[in-house]
C-alpha atoms as a PDB file:
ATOM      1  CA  UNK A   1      38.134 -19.266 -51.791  1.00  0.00           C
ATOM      2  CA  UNK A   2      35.605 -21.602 -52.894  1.00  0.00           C
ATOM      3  CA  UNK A   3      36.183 -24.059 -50.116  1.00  0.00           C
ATOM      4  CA  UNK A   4      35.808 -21.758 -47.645  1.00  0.00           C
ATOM      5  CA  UNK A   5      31.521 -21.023 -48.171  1.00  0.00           C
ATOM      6  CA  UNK A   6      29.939 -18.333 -49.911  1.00  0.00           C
ATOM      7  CA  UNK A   7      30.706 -16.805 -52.986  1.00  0.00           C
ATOM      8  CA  UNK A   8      29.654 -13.478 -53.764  1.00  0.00           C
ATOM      9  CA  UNK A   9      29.591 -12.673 -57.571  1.00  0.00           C
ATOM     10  CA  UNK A  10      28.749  -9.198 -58.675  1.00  0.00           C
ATOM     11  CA  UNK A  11      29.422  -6.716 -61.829  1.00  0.00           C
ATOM     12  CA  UNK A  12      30.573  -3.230 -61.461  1.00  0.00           C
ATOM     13  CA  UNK A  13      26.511  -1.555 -61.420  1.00  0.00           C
ATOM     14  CA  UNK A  14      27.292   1.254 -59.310  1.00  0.00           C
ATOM     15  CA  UNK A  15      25.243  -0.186 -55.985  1.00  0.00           C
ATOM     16  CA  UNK A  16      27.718  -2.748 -55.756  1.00  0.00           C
ATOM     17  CA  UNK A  17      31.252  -0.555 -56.543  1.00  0.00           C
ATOM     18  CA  UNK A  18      29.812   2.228 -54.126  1.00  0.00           C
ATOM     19  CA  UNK A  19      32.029   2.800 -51.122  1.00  0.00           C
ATOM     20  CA  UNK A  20      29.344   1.565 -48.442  1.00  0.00           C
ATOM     21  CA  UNK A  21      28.936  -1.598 -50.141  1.00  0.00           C
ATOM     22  CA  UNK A  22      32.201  -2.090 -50.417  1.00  0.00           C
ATOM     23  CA  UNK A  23      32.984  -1.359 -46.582  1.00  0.00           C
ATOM     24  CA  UNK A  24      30.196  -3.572 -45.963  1.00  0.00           C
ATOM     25  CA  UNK A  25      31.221  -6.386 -47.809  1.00  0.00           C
ATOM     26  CA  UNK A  26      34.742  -6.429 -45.923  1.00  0.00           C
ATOM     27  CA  UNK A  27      33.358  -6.135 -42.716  1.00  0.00           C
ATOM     28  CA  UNK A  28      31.596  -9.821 -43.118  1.00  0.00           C
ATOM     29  CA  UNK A  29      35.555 -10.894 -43.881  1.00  0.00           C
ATOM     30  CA  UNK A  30      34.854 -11.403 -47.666  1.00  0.00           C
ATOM     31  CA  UNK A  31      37.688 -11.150 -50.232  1.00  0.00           C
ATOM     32  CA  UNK A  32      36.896  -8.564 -52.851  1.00  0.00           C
ATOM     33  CA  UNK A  33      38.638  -9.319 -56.699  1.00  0.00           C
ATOM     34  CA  UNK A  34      37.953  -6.573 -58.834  1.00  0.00           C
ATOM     35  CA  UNK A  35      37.130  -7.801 -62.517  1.00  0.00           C
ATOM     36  CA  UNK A  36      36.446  -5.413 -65.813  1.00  0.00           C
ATOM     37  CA  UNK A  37      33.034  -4.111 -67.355  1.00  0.00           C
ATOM     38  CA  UNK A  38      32.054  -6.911 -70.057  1.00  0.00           C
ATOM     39  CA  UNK A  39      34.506  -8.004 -72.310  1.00  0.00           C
ATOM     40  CA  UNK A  40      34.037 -11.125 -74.664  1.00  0.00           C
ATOM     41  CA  UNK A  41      37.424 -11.152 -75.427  1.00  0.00           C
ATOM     42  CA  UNK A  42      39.201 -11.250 -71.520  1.00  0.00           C
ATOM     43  CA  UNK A  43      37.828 -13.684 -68.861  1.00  0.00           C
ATOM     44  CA  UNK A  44      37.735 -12.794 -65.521  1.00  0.00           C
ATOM     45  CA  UNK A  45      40.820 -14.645 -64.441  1.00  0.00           C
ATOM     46  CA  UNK A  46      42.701 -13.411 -66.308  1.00  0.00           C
ATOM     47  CA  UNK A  47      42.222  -9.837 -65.533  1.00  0.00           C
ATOM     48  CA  UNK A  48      44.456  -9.245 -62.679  1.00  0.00           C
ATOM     49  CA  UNK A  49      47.199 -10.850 -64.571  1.00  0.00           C
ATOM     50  CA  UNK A  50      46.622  -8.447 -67.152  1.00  0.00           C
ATOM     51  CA  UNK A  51      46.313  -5.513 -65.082  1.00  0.00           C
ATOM     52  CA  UNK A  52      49.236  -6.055 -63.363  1.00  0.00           C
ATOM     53  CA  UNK A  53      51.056  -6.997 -66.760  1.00  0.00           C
ATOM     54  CA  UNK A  54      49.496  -3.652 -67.858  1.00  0.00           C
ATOM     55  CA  UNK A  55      51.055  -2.052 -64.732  1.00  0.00           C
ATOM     56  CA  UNK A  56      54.735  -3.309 -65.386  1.00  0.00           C
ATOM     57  CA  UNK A  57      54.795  -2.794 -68.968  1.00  0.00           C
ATOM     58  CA  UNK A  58      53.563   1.158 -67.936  1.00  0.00           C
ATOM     59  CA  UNK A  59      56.808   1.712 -66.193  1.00  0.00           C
ATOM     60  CA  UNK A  60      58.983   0.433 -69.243  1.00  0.00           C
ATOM     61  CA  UNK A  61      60.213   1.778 -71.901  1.00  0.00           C
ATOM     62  CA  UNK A  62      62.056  -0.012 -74.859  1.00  0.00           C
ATOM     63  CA  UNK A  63      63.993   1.132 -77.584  1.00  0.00           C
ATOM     64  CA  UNK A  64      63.517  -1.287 -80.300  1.00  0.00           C
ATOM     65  CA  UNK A  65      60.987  -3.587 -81.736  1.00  0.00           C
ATOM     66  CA  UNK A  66      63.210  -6.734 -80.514  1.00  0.00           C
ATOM     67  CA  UNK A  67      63.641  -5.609 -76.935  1.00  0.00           C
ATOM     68  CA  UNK A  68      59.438  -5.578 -76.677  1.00  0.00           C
ATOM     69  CA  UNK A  69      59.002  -9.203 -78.430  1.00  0.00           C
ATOM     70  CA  UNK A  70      61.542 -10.259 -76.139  1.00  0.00           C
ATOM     71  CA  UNK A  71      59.661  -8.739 -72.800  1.00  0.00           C
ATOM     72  CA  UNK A  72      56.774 -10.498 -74.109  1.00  0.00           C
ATOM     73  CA  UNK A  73      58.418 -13.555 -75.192  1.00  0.00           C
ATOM     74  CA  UNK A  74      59.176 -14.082 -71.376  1.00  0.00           C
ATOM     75  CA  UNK A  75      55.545 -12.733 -70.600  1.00  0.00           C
ATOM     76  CA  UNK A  76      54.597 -15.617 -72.834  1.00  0.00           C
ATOM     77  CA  UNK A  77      56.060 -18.416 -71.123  1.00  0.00           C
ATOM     78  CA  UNK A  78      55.131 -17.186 -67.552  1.00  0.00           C
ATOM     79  CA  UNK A  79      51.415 -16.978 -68.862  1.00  0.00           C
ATOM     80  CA  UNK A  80      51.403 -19.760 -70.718  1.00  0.00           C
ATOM     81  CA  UNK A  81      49.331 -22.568 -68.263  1.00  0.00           C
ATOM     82  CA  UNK A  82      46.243 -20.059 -68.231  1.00  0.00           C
ATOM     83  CA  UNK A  83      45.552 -21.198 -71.855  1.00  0.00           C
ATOM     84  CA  UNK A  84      45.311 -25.153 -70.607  1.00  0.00           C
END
């Protein structure tokens, strides 16, 4: 993304989520990453991971204790090179 020009940072104010500015942004060919409201404790990059972690753990559910730590336990190791 970076190599390729421009980079177009923005927050969520409501002038830059609105529809038109959206539409407008993808008409110039730009790639759009949608990030949270402020949050000291998530980065950026790391939010899609954790929305779509937050997506598949939404469509399971577990009977015990052990079979969660075990779903994360394997959440763990996939996610572990963000933290390098």
């Amino acid at each position: 993304m970076i190599s390729q020009g421009i980079v177009l940072l923005h927050d969520n104010a409501r002038p830059h989520s609105a529809g038109v500015t959206q539409n407008l942004i993808q008409q110039f060919g730009s790639e759009h990453f949608d990030h949270p409201p402020y949050n000291p404790d998530l980065a950026p990059s790391h939010y899609q991971l954790f929305l779509n972690l937050k997506h598949d753990f939404g469509l399971i559910r577990f009977d015990s204790d052990d079979d969660a730590e075990k779903r994360c336990s394997a959440v763990a190791v996939f996610t572990s090179g963000i933290f390098l």
